[in-house]
Protein backbone atom coordinates (compact mmCIF):
# COMPACT_ATOMS: atom_id res chain seq x y z
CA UNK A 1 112.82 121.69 -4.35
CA UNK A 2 110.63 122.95 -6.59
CA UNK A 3 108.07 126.24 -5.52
CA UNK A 4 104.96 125.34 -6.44
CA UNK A 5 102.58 128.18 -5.56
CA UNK A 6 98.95 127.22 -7.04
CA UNK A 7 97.65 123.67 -7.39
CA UNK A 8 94.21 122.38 -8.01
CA UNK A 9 92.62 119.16 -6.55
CA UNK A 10 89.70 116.97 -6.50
CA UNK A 11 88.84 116.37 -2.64
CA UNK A 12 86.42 113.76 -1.14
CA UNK A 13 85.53 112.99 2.15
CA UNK A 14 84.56 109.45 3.01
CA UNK A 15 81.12 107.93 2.46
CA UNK A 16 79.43 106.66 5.74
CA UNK A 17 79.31 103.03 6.75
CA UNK A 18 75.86 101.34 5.92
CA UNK A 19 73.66 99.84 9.21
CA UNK A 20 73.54 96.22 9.71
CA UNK A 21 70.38 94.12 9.12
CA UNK A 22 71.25 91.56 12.74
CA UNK A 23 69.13 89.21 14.53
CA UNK A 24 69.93 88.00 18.06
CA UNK A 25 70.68 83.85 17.95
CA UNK A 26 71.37 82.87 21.68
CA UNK A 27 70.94 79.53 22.66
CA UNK A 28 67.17 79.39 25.13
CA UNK A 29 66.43 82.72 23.71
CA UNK A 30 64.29 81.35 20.64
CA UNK A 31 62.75 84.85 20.03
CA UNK A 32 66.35 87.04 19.33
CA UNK A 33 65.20 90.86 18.51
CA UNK A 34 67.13 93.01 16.07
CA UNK A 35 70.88 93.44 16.67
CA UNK A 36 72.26 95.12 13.95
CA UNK A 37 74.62 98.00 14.69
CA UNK A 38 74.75 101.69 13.29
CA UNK A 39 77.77 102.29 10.33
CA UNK A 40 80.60 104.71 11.07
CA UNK A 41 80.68 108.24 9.92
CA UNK A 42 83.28 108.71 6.75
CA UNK A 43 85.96 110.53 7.21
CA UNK A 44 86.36 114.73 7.25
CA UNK A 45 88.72 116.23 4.69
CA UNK A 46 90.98 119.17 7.14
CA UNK A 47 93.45 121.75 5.85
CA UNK A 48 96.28 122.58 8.26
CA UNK A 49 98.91 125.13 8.29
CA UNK A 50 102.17 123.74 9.04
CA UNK A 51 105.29 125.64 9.16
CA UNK A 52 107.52 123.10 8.06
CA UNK A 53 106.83 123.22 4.31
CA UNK A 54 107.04 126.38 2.05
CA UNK A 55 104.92 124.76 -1.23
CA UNK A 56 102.54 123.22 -2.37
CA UNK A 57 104.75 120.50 -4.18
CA UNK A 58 103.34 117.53 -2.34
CA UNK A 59 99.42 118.42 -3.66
CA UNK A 60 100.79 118.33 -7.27
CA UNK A 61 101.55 114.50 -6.51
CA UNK A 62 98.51 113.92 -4.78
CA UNK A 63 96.06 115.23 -7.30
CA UNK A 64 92.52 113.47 -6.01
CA UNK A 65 93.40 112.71 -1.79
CA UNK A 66 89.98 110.81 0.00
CA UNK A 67 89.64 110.69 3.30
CA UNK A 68 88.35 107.45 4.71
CA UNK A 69 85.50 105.35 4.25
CA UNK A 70 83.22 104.31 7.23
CA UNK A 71 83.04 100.49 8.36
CA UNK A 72 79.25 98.85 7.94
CA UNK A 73 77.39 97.96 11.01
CA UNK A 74 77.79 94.41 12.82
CA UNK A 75 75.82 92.10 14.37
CA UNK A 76 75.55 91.79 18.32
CA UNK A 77 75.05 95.71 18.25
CA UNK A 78 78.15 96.51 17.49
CA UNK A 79 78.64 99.91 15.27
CA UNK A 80 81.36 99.80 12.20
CA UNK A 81 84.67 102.33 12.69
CA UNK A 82 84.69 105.80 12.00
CA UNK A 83 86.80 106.17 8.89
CA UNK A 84 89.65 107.80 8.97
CA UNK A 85 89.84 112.12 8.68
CA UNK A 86 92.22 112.86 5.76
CA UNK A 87 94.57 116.31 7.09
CA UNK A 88 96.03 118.07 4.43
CA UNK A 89 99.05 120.54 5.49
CA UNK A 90 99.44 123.27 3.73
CA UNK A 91 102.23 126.41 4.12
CA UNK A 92 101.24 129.59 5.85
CA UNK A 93 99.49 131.71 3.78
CA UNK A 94 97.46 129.61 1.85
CA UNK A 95 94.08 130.61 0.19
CA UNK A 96 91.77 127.59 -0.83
CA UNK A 97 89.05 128.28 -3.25
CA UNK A 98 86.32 127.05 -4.89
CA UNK A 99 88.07 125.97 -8.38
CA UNK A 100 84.77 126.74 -10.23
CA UNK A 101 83.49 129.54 -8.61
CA UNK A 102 86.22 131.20 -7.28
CA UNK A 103 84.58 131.62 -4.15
CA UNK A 104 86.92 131.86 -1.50
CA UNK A 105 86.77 129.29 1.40
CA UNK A 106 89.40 129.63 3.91
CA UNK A 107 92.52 132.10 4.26
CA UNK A 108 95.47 130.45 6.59
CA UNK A 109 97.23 132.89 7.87
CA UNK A 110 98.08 131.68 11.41
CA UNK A 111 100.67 128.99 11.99
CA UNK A 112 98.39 125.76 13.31
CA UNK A 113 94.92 127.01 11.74
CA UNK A 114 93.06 124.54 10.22
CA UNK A 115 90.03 123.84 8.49
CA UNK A 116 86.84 121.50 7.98
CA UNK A 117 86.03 122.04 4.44
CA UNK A 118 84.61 118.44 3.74
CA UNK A 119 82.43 116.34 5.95
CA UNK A 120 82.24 113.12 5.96
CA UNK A 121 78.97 111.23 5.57
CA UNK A 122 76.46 109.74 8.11
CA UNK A 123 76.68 106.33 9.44
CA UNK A 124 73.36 104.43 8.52
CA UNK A 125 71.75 103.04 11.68
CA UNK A 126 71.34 99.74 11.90
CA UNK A 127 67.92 97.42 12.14
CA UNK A 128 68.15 97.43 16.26
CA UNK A 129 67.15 101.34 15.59
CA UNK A 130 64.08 100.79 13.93
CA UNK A 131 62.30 98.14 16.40
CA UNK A 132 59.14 99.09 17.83
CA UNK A 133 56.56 97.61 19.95
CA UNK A 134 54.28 96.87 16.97
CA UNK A 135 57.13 96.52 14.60
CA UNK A 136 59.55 94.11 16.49
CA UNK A 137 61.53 92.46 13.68
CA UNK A 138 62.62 95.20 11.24
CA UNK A 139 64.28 93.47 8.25
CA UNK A 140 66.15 96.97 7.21
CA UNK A 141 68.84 99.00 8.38
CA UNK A 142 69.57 102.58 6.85
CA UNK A 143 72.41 102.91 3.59
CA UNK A 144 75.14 104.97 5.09
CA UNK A 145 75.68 108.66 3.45
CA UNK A 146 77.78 109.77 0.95
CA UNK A 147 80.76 112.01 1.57
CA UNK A 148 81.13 115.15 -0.07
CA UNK A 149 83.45 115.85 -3.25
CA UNK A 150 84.55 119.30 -4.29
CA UNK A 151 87.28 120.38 -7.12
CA UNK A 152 89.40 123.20 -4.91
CA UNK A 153 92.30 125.22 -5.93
CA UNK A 154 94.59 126.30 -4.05
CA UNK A 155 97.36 129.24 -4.34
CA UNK A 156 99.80 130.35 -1.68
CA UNK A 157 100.41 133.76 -0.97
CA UNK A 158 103.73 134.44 1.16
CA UNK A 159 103.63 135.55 4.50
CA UNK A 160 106.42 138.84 4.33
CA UNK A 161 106.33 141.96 6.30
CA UNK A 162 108.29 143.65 3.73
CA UNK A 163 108.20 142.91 -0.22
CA UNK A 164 110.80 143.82 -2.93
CA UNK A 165 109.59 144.92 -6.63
CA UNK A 166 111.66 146.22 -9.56
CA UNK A 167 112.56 144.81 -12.97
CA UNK A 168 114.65 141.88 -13.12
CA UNK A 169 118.48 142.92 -12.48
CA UNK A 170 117.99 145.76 -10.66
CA UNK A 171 119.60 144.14 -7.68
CA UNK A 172 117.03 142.79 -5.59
CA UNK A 173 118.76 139.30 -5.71
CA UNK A 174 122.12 140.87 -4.24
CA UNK A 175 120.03 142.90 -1.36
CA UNK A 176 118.09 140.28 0.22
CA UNK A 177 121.69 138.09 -0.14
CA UNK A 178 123.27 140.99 2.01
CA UNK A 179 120.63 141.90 4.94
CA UNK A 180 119.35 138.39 5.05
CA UNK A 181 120.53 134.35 5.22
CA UNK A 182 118.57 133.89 1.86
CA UNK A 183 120.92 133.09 -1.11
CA UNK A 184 118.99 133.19 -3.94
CA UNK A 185 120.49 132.90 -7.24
CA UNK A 186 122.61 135.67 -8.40
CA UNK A 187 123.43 137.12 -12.17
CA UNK A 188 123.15 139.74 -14.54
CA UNK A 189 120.02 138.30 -16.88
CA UNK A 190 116.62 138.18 -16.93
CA UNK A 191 114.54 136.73 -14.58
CA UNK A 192 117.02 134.82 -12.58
CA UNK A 193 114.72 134.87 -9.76
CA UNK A 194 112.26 132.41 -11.03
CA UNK A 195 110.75 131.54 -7.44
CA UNK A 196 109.97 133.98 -4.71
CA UNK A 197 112.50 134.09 -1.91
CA UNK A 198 111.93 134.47 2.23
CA UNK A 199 115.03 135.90 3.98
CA UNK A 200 114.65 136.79 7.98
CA UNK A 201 116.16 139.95 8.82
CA UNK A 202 117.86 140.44 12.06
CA UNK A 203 117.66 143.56 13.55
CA UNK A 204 118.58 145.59 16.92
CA UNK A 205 116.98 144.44 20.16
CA UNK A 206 116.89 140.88 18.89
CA UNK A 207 113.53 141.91 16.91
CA UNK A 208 113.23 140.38 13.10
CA UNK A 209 110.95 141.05 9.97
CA UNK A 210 110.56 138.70 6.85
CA UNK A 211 111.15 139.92 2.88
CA UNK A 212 110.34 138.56 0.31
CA UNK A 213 112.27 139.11 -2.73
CA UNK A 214 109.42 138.94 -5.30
CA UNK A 215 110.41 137.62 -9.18
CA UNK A 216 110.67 140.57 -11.36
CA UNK A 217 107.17 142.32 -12.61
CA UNK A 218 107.10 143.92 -15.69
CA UNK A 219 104.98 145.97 -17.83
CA UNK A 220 102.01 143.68 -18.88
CA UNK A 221 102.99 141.47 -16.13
CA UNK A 222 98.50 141.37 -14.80
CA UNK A 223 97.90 140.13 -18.39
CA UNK A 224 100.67 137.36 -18.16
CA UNK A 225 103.94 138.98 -19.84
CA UNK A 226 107.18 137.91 -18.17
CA UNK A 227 106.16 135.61 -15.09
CA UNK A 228 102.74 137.48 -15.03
CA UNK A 229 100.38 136.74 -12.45
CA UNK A 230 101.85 134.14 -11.20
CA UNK A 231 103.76 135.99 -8.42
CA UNK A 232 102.01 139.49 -8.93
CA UNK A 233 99.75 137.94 -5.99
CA UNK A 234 102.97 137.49 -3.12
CA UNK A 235 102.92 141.32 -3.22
CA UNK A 236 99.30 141.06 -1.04
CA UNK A 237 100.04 139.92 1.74
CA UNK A 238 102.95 142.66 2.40
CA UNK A 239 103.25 145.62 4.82
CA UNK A 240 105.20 147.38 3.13
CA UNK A 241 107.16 147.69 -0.55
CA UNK A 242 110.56 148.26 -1.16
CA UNK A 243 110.85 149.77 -4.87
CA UNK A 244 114.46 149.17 -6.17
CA UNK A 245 115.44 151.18 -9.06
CA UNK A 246 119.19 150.69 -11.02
CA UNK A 247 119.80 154.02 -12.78
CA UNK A 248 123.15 153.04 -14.10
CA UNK A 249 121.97 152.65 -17.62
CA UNK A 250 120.39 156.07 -17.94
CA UNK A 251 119.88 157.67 -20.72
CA UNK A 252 119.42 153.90 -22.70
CA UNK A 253 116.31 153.39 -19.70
CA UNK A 254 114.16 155.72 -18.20
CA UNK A 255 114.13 154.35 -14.06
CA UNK A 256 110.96 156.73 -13.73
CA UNK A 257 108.96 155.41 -16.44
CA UNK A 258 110.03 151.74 -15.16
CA UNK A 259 109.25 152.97 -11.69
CA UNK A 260 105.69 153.83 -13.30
CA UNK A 261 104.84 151.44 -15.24
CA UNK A 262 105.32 148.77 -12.26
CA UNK A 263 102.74 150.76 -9.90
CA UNK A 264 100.70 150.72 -12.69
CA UNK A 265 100.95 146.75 -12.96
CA UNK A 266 100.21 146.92 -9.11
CA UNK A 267 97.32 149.04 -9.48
CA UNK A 268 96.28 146.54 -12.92
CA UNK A 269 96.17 143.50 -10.69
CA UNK A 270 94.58 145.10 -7.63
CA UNK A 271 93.76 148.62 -6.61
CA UNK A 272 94.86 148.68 -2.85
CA UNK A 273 98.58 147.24 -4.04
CA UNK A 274 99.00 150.75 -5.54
CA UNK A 275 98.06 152.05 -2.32
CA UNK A 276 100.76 150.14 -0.05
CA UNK A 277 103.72 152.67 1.12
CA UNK A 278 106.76 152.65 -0.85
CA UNK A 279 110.67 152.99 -0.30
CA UNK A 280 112.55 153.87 -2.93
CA UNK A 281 115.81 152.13 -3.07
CA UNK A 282 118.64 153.43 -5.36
CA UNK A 283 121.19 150.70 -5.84
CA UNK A 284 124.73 150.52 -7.26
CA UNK A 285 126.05 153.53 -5.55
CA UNK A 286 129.45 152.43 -5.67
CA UNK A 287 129.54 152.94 -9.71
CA UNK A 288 130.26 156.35 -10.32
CA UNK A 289 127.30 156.49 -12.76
CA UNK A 290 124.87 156.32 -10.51
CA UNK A 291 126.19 158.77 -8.33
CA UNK A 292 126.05 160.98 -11.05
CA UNK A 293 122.45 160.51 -11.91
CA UNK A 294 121.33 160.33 -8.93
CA UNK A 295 120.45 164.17 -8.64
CA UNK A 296 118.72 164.14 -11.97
CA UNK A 297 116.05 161.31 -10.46
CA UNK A 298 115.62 162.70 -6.64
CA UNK A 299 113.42 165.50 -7.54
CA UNK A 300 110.56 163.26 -8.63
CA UNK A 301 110.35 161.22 -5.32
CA UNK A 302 110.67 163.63 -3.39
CA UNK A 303 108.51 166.10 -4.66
CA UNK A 304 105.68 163.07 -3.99
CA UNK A 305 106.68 162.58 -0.52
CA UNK A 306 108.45 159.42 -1.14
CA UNK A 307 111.99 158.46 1.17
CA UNK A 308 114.51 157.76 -0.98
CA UNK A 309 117.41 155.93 0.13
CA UNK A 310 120.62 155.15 -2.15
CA UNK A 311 122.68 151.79 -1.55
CA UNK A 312 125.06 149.43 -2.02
CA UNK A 313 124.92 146.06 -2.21
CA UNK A 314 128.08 145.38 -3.04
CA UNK A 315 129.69 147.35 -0.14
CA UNK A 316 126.97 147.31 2.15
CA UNK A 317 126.65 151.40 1.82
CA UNK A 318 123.28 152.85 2.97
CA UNK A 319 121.64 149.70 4.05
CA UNK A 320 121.72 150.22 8.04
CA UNK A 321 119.73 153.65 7.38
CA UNK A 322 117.76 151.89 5.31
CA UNK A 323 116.79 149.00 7.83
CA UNK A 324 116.35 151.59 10.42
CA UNK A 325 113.37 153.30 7.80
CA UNK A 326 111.78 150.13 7.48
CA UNK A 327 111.74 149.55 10.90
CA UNK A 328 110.16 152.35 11.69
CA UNK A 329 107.84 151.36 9.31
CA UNK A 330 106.89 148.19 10.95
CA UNK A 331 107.00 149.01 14.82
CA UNK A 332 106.97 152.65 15.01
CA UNK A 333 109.82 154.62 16.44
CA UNK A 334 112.03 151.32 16.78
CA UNK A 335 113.96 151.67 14.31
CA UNK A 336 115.60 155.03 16.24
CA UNK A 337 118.92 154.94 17.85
């Protein structure tokens, strides 16, 4: 399936049903008042969170949804239908905006949330309404109300407790493959993740935490080089960054200036990503390369405070310190023993 992660639509909610202009006709009752019933309210236009879908793939086929219409007023007093609400579902973690304005509407974040962003219209009231004692025969009934219409778009931002940057190949792929059920596409290329993936971590006591492996961000990446924006805004919604670094091709790259140059996309796109808390995650420790590197790129971190932990993801080396760091990360001390 394809991950469709910003969509924009044309929403309506449905007009209101339109009062009835009625006249009582009952055999011996030669002088029948007003009758006519009230129209039914239009429909509301809802967003709901639900945790069965992951995109927004279905809004991309449904680019103008309406909700319903309501039924005109009847005769005898009877009052048309209500028309029908029209729920939208929508993944966890989606942000609906205003698509001129920008202006931000609603923020699901909680599995089940939903919305009202679109009333429907009023039901016009029907001639019965309007009788009076000095007016007993009103020959009008109110027009029902139109429903509201608003162009929206929508973007999803993943839900992740923990989110994985570096440049594409660097092994993020591979690491999310080995701590998680996620099996995202694997290779030594550019950009092979082209969609963000969710893997569910197991850990000790039965407790779990989500990561995201985020497509690779490069330098220029908040003006739109490589994937650009388009998944700089996954990184948001995370509690914490992993920062994977391959130093196996040093001297040809510099990992520090790639380390920098992707906090300074971060800090490009928004100002508080910058400020997030970062691991530093060394990978391909079982080439000897990196092993002998490694001591010419440790002083940097951790003169700046930052834990550094070399792994494998080939052998698994180093990752079940690793989990226990970002555990403690997440719930305190319990990632310890």
């Amino acid at each position: 399936m394809s991950f469709i992660d910003e969509v924009k639509i044309q929403v309506k909610s449905g007009d209101g049903g339109a009062g009835c202009v009625s006249f009582r006709r009952e055999k011996f009752v030669p002088r029948g008042g007003p009758d006519g019933g009230d129209g039914g309210k239009g429909g509301d236009v809802i967003f709901e969170v639900s945790t069965s879908i992951s995109t927004l793939l279905d809004l991309r086929h449904r680019p103008h949804p309406k909700a319903g219409r309501g039924r005109n007023g009847m005769g005898k007093g009877r009052h048309g239908a209500n028309g029908e609400d029209l729920r939208i579902f929508v993944p966890l973690g989606t942000v609906i905006k205003d698509a001129e304005t920008e202006e931000i509407l609603a923020d699901l974040t909680e599995p089940g949330q939903f919305v009202v962003l679109l009333k429907g219209g009023r039901g016009g009231q029907g001639n019965a309404r309007f009788a009076t004692a000095t007016h007993k025969a009103p020959r009008f009934a109110q027009p029902g109300e139109p429903g509201e219409e608003r162009r929206l778009k929508l973007e999803l931002k993943l839900m992740a407790d923990v989110g994985l940057l570096g440049l594409p190949s660097v092994g993020k792929s591979s690491f999310i493959a080995r701590v998680s059920a996620a099996r995202p596409k694997i290779a030594d290329y550019p950009f092979t993740t082209l969609k963000p993936h969710l893997g569910v971590v197991q850990y000790k006591d039965y407790r779990s935490f989500v990561i995201a492996d985020i497509p690779g961000i490069i330098e220029g990446a908040h003006l739109g080089a490589g994937l650009g924006q388009r998944f700089l805004r996954h990184v948001e919604r995370t509690g914490l960054l992993l920062h994977v670094l391959d130093i196996s091709w040093m001297p040809e790259r510099d990992p520090i200036r790639e380390y920098e140059a992707i906090n300074r996309e971060l800090r490009l796109f928004n100002p508080e990503l910058a400020e997030k808390r970062q691991i530093i995650v060394i990978n391909k420790t079982d080439l000897p390369v990196v092993m002998e590197n490694l001591p010419k790129v440790l002083p940097y971190f951790t003169e700046r405070g930052l834990a550094v932990f070399p792994i494998s993801t080939f052998t698994g080396d180093g990752i079940p310190p690793l989990l226990d760091e970002i555990a403690r990360n997440l719930w305190g001390g319990a990632g310890e023993g």
